[in-house]
N, C-alpha and C. Protein backbone atom coordinates (compact mmCIF):
# COMPACT_ATOMS: atom_id res chain seq x y z
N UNK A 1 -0.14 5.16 34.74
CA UNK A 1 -1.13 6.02 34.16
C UNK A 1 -1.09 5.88 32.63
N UNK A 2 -2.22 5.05 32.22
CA UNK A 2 -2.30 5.47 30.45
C UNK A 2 -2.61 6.92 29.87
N UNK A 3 -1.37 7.07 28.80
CA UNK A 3 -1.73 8.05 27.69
C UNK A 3 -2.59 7.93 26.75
N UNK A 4 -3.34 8.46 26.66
CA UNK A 4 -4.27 8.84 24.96
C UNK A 4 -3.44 8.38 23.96
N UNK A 5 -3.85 7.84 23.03
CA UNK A 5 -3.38 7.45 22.21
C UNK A 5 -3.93 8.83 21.11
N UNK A 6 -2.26 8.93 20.51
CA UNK A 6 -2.07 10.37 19.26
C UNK A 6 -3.11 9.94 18.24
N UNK A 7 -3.94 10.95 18.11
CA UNK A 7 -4.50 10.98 16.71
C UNK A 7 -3.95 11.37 15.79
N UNK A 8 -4.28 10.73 14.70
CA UNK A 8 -3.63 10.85 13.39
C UNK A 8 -3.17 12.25 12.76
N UNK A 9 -4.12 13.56 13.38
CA UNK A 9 -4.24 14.70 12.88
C UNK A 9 -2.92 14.75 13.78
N UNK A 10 -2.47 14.40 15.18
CA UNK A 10 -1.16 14.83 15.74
C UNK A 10 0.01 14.07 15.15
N UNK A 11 -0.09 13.19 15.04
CA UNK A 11 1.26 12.36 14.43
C UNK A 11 0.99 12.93 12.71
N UNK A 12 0.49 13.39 12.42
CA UNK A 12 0.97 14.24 10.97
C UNK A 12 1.73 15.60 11.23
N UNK A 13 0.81 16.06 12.30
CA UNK A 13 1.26 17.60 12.78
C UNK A 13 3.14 17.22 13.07
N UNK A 14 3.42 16.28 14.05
CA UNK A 14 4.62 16.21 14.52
C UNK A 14 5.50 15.85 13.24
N UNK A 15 4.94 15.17 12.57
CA UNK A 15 6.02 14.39 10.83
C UNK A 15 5.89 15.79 10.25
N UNK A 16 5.63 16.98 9.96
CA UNK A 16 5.68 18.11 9.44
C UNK A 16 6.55 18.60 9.83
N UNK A 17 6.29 19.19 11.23
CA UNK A 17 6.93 19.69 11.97
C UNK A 17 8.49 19.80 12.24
N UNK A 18 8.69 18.77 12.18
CA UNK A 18 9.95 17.36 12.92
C UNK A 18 10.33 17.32 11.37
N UNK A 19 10.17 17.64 9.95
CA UNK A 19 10.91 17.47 8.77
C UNK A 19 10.88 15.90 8.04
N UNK A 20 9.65 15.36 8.45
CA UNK A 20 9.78 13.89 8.13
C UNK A 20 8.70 13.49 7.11
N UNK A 21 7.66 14.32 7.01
CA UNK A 21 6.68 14.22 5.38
C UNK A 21 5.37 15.20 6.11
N UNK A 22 5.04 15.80 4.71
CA UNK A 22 3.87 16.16 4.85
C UNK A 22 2.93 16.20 3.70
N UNK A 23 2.09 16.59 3.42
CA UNK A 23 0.99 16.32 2.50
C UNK A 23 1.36 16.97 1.55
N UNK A 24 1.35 16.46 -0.05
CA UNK A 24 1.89 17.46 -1.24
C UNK A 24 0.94 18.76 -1.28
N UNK A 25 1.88 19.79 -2.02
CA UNK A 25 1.00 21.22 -1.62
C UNK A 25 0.42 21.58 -0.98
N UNK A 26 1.30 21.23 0.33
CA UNK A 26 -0.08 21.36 1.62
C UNK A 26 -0.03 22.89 1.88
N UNK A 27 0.83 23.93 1.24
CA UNK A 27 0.73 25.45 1.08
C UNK A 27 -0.44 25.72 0.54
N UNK A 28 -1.04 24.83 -0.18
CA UNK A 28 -2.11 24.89 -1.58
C UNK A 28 -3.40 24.54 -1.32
N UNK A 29 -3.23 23.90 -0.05
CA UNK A 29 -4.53 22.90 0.94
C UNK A 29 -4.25 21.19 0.95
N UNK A 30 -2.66 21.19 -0.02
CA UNK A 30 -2.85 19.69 -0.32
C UNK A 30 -3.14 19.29 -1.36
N UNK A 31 -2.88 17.89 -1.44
CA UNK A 31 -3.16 17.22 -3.15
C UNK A 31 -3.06 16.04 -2.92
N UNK A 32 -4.14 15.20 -3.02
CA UNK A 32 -4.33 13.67 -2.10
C UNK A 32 -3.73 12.93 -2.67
N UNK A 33 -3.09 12.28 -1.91
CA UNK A 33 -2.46 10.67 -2.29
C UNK A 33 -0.96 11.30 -2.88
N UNK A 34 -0.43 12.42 -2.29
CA UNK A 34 1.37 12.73 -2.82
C UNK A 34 1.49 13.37 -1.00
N UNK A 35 2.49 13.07 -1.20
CA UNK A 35 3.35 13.56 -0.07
C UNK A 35 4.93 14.20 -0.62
N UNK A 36 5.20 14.95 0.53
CA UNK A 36 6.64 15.64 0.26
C UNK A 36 7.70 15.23 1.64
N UNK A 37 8.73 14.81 1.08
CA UNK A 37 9.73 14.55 2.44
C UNK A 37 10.22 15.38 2.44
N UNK A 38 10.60 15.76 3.81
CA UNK A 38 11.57 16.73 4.52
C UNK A 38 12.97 15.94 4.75
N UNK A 39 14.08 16.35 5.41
CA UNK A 39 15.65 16.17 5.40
C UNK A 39 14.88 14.62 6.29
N UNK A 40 14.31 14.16 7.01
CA UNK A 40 14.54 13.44 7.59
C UNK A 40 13.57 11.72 7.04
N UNK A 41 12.59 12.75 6.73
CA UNK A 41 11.74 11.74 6.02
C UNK A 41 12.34 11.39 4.83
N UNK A 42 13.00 12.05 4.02
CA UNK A 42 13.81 11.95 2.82
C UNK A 42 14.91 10.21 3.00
N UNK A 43 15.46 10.86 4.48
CA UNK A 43 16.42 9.54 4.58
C UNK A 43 15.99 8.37 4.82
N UNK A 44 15.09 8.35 5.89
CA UNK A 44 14.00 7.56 5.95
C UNK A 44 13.80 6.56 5.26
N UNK A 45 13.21 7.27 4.24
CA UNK A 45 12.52 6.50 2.93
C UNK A 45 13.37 6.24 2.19
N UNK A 46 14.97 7.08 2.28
CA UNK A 46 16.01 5.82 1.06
C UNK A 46 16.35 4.96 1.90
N UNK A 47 16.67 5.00 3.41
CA UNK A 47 16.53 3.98 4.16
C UNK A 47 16.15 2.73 3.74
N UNK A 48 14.70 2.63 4.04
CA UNK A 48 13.64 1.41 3.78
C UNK A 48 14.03 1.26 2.61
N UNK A 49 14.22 1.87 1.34
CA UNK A 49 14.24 1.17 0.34
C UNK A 49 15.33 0.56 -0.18
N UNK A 50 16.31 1.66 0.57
CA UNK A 50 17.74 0.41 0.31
C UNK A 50 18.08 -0.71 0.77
N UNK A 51 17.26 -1.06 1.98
CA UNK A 51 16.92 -2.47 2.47
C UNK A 51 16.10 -3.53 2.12
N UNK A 52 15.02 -3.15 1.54
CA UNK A 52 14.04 -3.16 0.71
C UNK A 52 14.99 -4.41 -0.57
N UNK A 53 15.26 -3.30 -1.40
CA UNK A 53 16.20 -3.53 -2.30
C UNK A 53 17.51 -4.46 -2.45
N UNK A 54 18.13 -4.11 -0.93
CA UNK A 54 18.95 -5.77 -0.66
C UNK A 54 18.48 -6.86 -0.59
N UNK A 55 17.69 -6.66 0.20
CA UNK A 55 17.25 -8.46 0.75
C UNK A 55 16.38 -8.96 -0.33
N UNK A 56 15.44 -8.02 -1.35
CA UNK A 56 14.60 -8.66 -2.27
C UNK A 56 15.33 -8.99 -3.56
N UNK A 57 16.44 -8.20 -3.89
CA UNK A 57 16.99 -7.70 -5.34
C UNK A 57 18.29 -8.49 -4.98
N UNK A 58 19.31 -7.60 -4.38
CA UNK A 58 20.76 -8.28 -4.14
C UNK A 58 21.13 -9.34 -3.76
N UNK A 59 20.26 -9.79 -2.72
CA UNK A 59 20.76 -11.03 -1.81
C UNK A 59 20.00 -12.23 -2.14
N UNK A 60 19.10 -12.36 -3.66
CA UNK A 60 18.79 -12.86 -4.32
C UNK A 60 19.60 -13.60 -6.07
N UNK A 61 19.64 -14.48 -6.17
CA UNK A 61 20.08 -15.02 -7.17
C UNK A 61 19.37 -14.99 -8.41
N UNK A 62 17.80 -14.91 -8.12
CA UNK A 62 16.94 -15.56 -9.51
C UNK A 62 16.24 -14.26 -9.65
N UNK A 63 16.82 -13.19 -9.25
CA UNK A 63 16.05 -12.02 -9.40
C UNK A 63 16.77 -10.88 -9.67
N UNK A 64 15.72 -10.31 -11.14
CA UNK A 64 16.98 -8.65 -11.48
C UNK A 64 16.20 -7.80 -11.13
N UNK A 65 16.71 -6.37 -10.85
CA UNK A 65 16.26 -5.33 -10.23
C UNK A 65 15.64 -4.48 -11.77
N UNK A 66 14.74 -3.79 -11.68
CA UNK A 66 14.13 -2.96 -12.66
C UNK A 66 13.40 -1.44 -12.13
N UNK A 67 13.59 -0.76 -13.12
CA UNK A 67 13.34 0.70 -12.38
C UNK A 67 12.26 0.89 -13.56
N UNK A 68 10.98 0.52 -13.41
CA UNK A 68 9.78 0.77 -13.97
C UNK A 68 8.70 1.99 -13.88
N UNK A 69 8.06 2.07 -14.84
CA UNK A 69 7.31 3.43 -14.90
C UNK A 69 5.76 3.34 -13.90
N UNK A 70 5.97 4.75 -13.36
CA UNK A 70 4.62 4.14 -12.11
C UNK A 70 3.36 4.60 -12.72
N UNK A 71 3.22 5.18 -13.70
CA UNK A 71 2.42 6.13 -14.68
C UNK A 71 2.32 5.16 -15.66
N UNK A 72 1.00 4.54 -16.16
CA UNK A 72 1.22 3.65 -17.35
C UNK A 72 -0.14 3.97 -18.38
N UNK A 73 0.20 3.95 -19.79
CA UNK A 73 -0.75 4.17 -21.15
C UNK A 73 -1.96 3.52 -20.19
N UNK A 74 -3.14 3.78 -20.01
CA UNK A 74 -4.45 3.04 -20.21
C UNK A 74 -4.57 1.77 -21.09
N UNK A 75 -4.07 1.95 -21.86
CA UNK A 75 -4.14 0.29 -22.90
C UNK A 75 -3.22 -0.32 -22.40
N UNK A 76 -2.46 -0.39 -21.26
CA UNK A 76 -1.69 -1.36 -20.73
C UNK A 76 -2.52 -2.27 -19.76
N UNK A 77 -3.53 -0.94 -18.82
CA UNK A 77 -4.21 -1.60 -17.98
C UNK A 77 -5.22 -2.81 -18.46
N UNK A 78 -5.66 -2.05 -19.62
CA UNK A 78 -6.78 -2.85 -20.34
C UNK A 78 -6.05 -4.16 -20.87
N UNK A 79 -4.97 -4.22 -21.21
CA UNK A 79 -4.02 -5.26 -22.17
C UNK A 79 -4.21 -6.13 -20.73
N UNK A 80 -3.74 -6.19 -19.28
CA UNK A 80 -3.30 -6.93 -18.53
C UNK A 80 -4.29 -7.07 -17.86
N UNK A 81 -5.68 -6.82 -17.76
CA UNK A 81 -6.96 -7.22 -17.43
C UNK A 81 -7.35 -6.35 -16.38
N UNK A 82 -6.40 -5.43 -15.57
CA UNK A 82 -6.55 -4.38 -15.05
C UNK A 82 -8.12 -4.03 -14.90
N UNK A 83 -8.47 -3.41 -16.24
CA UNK A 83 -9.80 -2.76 -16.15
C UNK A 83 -10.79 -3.65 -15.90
N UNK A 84 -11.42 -4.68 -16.62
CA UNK A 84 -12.50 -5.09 -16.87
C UNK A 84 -12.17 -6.64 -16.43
N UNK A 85 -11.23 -7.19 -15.77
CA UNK A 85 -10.76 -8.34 -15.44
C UNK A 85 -11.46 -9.08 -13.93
N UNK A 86 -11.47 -7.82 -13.18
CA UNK A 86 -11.37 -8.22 -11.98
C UNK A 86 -12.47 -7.52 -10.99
N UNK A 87 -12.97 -9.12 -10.42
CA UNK A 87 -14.45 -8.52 -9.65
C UNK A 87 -14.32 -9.41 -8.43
N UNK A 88 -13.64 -9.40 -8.12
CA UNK A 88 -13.27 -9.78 -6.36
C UNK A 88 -14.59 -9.50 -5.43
N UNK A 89 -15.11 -10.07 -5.07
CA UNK A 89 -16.04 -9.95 -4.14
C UNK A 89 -14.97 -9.56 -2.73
N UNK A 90 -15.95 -8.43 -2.03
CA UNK A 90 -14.86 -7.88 -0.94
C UNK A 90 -16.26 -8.26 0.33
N UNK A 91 -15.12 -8.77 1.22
CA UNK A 91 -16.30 -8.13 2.94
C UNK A 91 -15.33 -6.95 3.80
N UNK A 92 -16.18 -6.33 4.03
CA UNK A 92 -15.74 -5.19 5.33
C UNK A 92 -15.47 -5.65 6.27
N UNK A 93 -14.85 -5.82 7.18
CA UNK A 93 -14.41 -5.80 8.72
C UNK A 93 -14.99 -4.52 9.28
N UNK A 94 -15.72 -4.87 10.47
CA UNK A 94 -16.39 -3.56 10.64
C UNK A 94 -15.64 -2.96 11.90
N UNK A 95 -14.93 -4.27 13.03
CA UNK A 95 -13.99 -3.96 13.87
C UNK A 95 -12.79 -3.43 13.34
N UNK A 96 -12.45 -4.14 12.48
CA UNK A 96 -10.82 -3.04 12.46
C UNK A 96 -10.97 -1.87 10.98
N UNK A 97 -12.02 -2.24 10.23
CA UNK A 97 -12.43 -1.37 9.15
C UNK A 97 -11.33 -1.82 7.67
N UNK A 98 -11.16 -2.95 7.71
CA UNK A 98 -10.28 -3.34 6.92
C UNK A 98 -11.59 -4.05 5.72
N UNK A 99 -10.90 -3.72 4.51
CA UNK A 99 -11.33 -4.75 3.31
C UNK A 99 -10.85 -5.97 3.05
N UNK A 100 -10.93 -7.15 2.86
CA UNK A 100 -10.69 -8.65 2.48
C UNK A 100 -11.52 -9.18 1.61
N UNK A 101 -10.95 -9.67 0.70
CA UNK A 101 -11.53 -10.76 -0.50
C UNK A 101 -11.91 -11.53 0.06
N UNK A 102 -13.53 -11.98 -0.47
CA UNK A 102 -13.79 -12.96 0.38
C UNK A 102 -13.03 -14.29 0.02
N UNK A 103 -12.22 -14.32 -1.34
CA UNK A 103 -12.06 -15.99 -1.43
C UNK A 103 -10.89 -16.07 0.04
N UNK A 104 -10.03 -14.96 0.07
CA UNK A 104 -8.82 -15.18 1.03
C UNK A 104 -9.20 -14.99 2.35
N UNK A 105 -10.71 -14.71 2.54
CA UNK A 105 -10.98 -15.04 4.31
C UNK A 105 -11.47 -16.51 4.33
N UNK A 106 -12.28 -17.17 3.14
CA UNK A 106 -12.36 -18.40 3.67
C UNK A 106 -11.21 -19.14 3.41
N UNK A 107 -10.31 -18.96 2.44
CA UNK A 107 -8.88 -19.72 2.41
C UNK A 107 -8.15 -19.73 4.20
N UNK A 108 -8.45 -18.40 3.79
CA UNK A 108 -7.21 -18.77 5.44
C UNK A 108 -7.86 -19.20 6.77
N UNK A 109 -9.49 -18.71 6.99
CA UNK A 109 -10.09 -19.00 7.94
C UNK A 109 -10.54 -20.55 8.16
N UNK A 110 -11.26 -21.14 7.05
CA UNK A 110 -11.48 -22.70 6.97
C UNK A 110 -10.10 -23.60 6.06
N UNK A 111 -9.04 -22.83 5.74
CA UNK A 111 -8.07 -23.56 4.98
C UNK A 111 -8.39 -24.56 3.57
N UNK A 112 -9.86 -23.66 3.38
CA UNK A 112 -9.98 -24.09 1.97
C UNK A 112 -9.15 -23.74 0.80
N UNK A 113 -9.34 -24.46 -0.52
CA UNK A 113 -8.46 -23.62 -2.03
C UNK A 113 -9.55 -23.41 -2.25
N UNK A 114 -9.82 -22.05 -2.40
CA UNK A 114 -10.78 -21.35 -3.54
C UNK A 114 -10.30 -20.90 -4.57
N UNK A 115 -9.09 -21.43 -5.48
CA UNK A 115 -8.52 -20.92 -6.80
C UNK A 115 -9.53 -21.77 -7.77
N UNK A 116 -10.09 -20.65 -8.85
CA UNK A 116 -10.78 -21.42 -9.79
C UNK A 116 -12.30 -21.77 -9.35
N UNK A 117 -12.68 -21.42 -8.06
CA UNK A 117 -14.39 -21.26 -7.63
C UNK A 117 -15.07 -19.92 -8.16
N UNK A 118 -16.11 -20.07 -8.70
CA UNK A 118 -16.92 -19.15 -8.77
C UNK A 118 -17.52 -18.67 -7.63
N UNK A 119 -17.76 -17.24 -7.39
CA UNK A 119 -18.39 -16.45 -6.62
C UNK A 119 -19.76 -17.40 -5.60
N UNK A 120 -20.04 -18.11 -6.20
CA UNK A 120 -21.35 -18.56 -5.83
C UNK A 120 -20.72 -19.57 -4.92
N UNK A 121 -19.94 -20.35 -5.61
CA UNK A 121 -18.99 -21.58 -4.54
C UNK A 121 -18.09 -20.88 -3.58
N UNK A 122 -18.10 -19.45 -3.63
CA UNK A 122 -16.36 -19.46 -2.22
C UNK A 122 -18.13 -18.65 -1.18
C-alpha cells in the first residue's frame, strides 16, 4: 500500500516540533529566508559542516580555511561584477520547476563549449 507523500507544510510542522529548525520569528509570523535551530537541528548542522570542512579544508593540501563575512559593503558587489555583470539567460523546467542557464543545458545536453558565445550563438 502506497503512502502520500508529506507535504512540505508537514515535514516543517514535524522539524519544529521534533527541535530540528523552524522559521526565524516564527512567534512574529516569521522572517523569510532565516531559520532557527533547535537542540537537534543545531547538531545537525555542526554535523554537516564539520564534514563539510574536513574533506574540503583539512584533507586538502592546496587549500586554507577562511571564516568570511556573509554581509558585504554594496561596492564590493559592484567592484566584483555582482551587480551589473551578469545576464545569464535562464530556461524554466516546467516538469521539475527548476531554473538552468541556458549556456549549461546546451553544454551538458549536446556537449557543446559555450564559454565566450554570445547569447545569440548558445
Amino acid at each position: 500500500m502506497n503512502k502520500p507523500m508529506p507535504t512540505m507544510q508537514q515535514i516543517q510542522s514535524l522539524c519544529k516540533r521534533r527541535g530540528i529548525v523552524s522559521l526565524g520569528s516564527d512567534i512574529y509570523g516569521g522572517f523569510g529566508n532565516t531559520y532557527s535551530y533547535g537542540p537537534y537541528g543545531s547538531q545537525m548542522k555542526k554535523n554537516i559542516k564539520d564534514l563539510w570542512w574536513k574533506n574540503f579544508v583539512e584533507n586538502r593540501q592546496d587549500i586554507m580555511g577562511i571564516d568570511g563575512d556573509i554581509f558585504l559593503h554594496p561596492r564590493a558587489w559592484e567592484a566584483s561584477g555582482h551587480v551589473g555583470g551578469f545576464n545569464d539567460q535562464m530556461i524554466d523546467c516546467k516538469d521539475c520547476k527548476s531554473r538552468i542557464r541556458a549556456d549549461h543545458l546546451v553544454e551538458d545536453a549536446l556537449k557543446l563549449d559555450c564559454e565566450g558565445k554570445s547569447d545569440e550563438e548558445v
